[in-house]
Protein backbone atom coordinates (compact mmCIF):
# COMPACT_ATOMS: atom_id res chain seq x y z
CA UNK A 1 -21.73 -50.24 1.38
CA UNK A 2 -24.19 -47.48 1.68
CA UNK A 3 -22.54 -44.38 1.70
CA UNK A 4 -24.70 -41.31 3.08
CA UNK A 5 -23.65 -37.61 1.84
CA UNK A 6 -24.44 -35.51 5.14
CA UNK A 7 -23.20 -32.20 3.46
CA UNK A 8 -20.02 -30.41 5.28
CA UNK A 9 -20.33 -31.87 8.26
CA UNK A 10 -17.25 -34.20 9.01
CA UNK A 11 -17.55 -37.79 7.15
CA UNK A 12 -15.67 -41.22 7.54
CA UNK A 13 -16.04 -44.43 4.93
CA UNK A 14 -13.69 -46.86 3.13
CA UNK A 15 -13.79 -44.88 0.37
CA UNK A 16 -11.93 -47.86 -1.83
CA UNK A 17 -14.58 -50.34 -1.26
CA UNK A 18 -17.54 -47.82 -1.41
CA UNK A 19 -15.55 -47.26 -4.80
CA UNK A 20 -15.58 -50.46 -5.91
CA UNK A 21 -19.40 -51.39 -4.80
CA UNK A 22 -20.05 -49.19 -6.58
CA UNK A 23 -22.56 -49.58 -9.43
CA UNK A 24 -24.15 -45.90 -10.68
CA UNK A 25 -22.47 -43.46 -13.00
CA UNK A 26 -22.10 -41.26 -10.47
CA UNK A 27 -23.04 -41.19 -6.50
CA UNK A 28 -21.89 -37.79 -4.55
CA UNK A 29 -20.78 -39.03 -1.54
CA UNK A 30 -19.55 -36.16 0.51
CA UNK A 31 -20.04 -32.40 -0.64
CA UNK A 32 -18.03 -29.75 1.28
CA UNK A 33 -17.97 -26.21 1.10
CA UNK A 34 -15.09 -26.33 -1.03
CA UNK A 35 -15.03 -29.28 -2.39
CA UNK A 36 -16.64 -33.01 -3.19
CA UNK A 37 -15.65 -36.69 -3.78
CA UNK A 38 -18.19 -38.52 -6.64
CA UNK A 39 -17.90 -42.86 -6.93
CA UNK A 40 -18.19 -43.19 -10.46
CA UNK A 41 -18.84 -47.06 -12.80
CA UNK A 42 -18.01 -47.15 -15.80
CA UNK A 43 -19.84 -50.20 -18.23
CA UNK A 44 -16.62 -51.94 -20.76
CA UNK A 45 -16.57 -49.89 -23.53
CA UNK A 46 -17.98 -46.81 -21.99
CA UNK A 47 -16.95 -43.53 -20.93
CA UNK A 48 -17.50 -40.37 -18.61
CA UNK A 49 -17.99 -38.65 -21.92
CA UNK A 50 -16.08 -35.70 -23.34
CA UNK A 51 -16.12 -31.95 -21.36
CA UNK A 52 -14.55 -29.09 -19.95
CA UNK A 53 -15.14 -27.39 -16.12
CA UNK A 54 -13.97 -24.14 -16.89
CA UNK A 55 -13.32 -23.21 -12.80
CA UNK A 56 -13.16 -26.59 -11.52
CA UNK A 57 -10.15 -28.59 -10.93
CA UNK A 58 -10.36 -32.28 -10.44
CA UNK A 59 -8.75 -35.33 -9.47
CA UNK A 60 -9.51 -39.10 -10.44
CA UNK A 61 -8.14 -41.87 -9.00
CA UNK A 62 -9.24 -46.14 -10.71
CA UNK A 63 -9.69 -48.33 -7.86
CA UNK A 64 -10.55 -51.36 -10.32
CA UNK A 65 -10.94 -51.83 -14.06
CA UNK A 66 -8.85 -50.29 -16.97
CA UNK A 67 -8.98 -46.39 -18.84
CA UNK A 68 -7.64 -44.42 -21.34
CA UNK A 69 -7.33 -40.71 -19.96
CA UNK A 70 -7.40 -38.02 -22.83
CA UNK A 71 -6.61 -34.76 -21.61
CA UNK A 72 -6.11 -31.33 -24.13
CA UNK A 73 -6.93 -27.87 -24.97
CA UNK A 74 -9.45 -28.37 -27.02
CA UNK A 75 -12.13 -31.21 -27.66
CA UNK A 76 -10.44 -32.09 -30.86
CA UNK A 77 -6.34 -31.88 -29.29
CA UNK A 78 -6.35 -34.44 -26.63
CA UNK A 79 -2.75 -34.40 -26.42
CA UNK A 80 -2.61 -35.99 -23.32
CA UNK A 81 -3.20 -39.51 -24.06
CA UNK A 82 -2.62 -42.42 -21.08
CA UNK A 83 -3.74 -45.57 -19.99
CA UNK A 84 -4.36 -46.29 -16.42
CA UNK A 85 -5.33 -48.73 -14.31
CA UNK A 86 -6.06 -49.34 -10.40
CA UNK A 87 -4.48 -47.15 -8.26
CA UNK A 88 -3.43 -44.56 -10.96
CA UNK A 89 -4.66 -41.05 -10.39
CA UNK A 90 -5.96 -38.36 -13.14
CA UNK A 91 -5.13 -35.00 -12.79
CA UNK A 92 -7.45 -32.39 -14.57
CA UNK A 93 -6.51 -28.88 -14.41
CA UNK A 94 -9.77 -26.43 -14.78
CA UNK A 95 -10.48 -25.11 -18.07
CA UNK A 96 -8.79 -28.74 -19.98
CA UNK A 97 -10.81 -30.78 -22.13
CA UNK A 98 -10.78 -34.38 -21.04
CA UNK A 99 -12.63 -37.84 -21.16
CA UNK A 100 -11.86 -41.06 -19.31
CA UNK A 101 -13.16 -44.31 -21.42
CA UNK A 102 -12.83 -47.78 -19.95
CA UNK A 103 -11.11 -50.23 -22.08
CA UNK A 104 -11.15 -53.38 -20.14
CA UNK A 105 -13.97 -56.16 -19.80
CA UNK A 106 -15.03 -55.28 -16.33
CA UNK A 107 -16.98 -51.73 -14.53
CA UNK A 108 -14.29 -49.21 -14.29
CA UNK A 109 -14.21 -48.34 -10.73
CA UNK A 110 -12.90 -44.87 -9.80
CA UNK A 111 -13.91 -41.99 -7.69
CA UNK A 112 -13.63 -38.08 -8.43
CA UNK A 113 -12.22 -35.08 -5.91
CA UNK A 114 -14.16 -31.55 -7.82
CA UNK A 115 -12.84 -28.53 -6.45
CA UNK A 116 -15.16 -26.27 -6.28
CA UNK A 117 -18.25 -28.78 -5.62
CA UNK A 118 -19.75 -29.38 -9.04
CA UNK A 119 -23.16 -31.71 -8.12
CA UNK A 120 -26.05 -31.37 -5.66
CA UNK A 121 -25.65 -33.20 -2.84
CA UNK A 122 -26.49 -36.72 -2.69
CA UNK A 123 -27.42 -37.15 -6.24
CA UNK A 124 -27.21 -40.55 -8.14
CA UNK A 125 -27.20 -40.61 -11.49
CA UNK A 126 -27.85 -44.68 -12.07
CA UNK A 127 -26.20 -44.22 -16.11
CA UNK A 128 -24.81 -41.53 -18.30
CA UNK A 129 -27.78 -40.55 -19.93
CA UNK A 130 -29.74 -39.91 -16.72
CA UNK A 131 -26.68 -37.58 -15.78
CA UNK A 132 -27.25 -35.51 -19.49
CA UNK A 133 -30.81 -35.37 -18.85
CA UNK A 134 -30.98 -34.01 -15.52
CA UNK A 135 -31.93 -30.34 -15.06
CA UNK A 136 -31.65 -30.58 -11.17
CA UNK A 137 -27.52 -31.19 -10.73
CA UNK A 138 -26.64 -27.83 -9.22
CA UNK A 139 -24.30 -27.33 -6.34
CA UNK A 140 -25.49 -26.66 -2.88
CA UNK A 141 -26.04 -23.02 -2.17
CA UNK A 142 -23.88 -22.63 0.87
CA UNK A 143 -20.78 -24.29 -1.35
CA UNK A 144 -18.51 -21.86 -2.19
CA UNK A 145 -18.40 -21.33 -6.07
CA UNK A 146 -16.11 -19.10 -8.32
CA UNK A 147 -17.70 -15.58 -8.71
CA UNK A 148 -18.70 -15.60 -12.08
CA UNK A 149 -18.70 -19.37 -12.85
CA UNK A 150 -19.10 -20.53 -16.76
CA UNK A 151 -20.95 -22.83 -17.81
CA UNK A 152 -19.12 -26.44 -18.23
CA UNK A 153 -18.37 -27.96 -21.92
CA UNK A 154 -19.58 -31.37 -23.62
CA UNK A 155 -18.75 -32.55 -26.52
């Protein structure tokens, strides 16, 4: 399943099985003005890698495969320490350093709600690395962003 991101115009998909079809480290699939859903694959042994959105709240949610969600104050106090699984949900509060790493034997499978919109529209990143080296990720201009937005965090 092909999923097209038309920008904030109204949008329709099986968002489970575009989920689990999916095989990039990250496809934006819709991007409103407020806010925009990313399919994400994560390789065994991998993760999304350690950061911090400073004004953007998000919301995870494993539709196959299995995680360990780290969530803290700090890069080095993940306090919040959880395994998940399909159908579990993450819930990252703006500002929280967090990482989600797969520990199973198959692609974790999950998708991402950002609030505010985070990527440009329509970007694939096919791995992790191509995500870190791309200097063309920004969100679109008519999304609605904090007023003085900080830079995001990686460890």
């Amino acid at each position: 399943m092909i999923v097209e991101d038309i920008g904030p115009a109204p949008q329709s998909f099986d968002l489970e099985q575009a989920t689990r079809e999916n095989q990039d480290y990250r496809a934006v699939a819709w991007s409103g003005r407020y806010l925009q859903v990313t399919l994400m694959s994560i390789p065994a042994g991998e993760d999304i890698g350690l950061e911090m959105h400073p004004d953007t709240d998000q919301f995870l949610r494993l539709d196959a495969g299995r995680g360990r969600a780290q969530i803290g104050t700090a890069k080095d106090d993940l306090a919040f320490d959880r395994e998940v699984s399909d159908g579990w949900c993450v819930l990252i509060p703006a500002g929280m350093w967090h990482n989600v790493t797969n520990i199973g034997d198959e692609p974790m499978q999950l998708y991402a709600v950002y609030a505010p919109a985070h990527h440009k529209p329509g970007k694939i990143h096919r791995t992790a690395s191509d995500a870190a080296a791309d200097v063309d990720d920004e969100p679109a201009e008519w999304s609605v962003q904090p007023g003085k937005a900080r830079e995001d965090q990686h460890a």
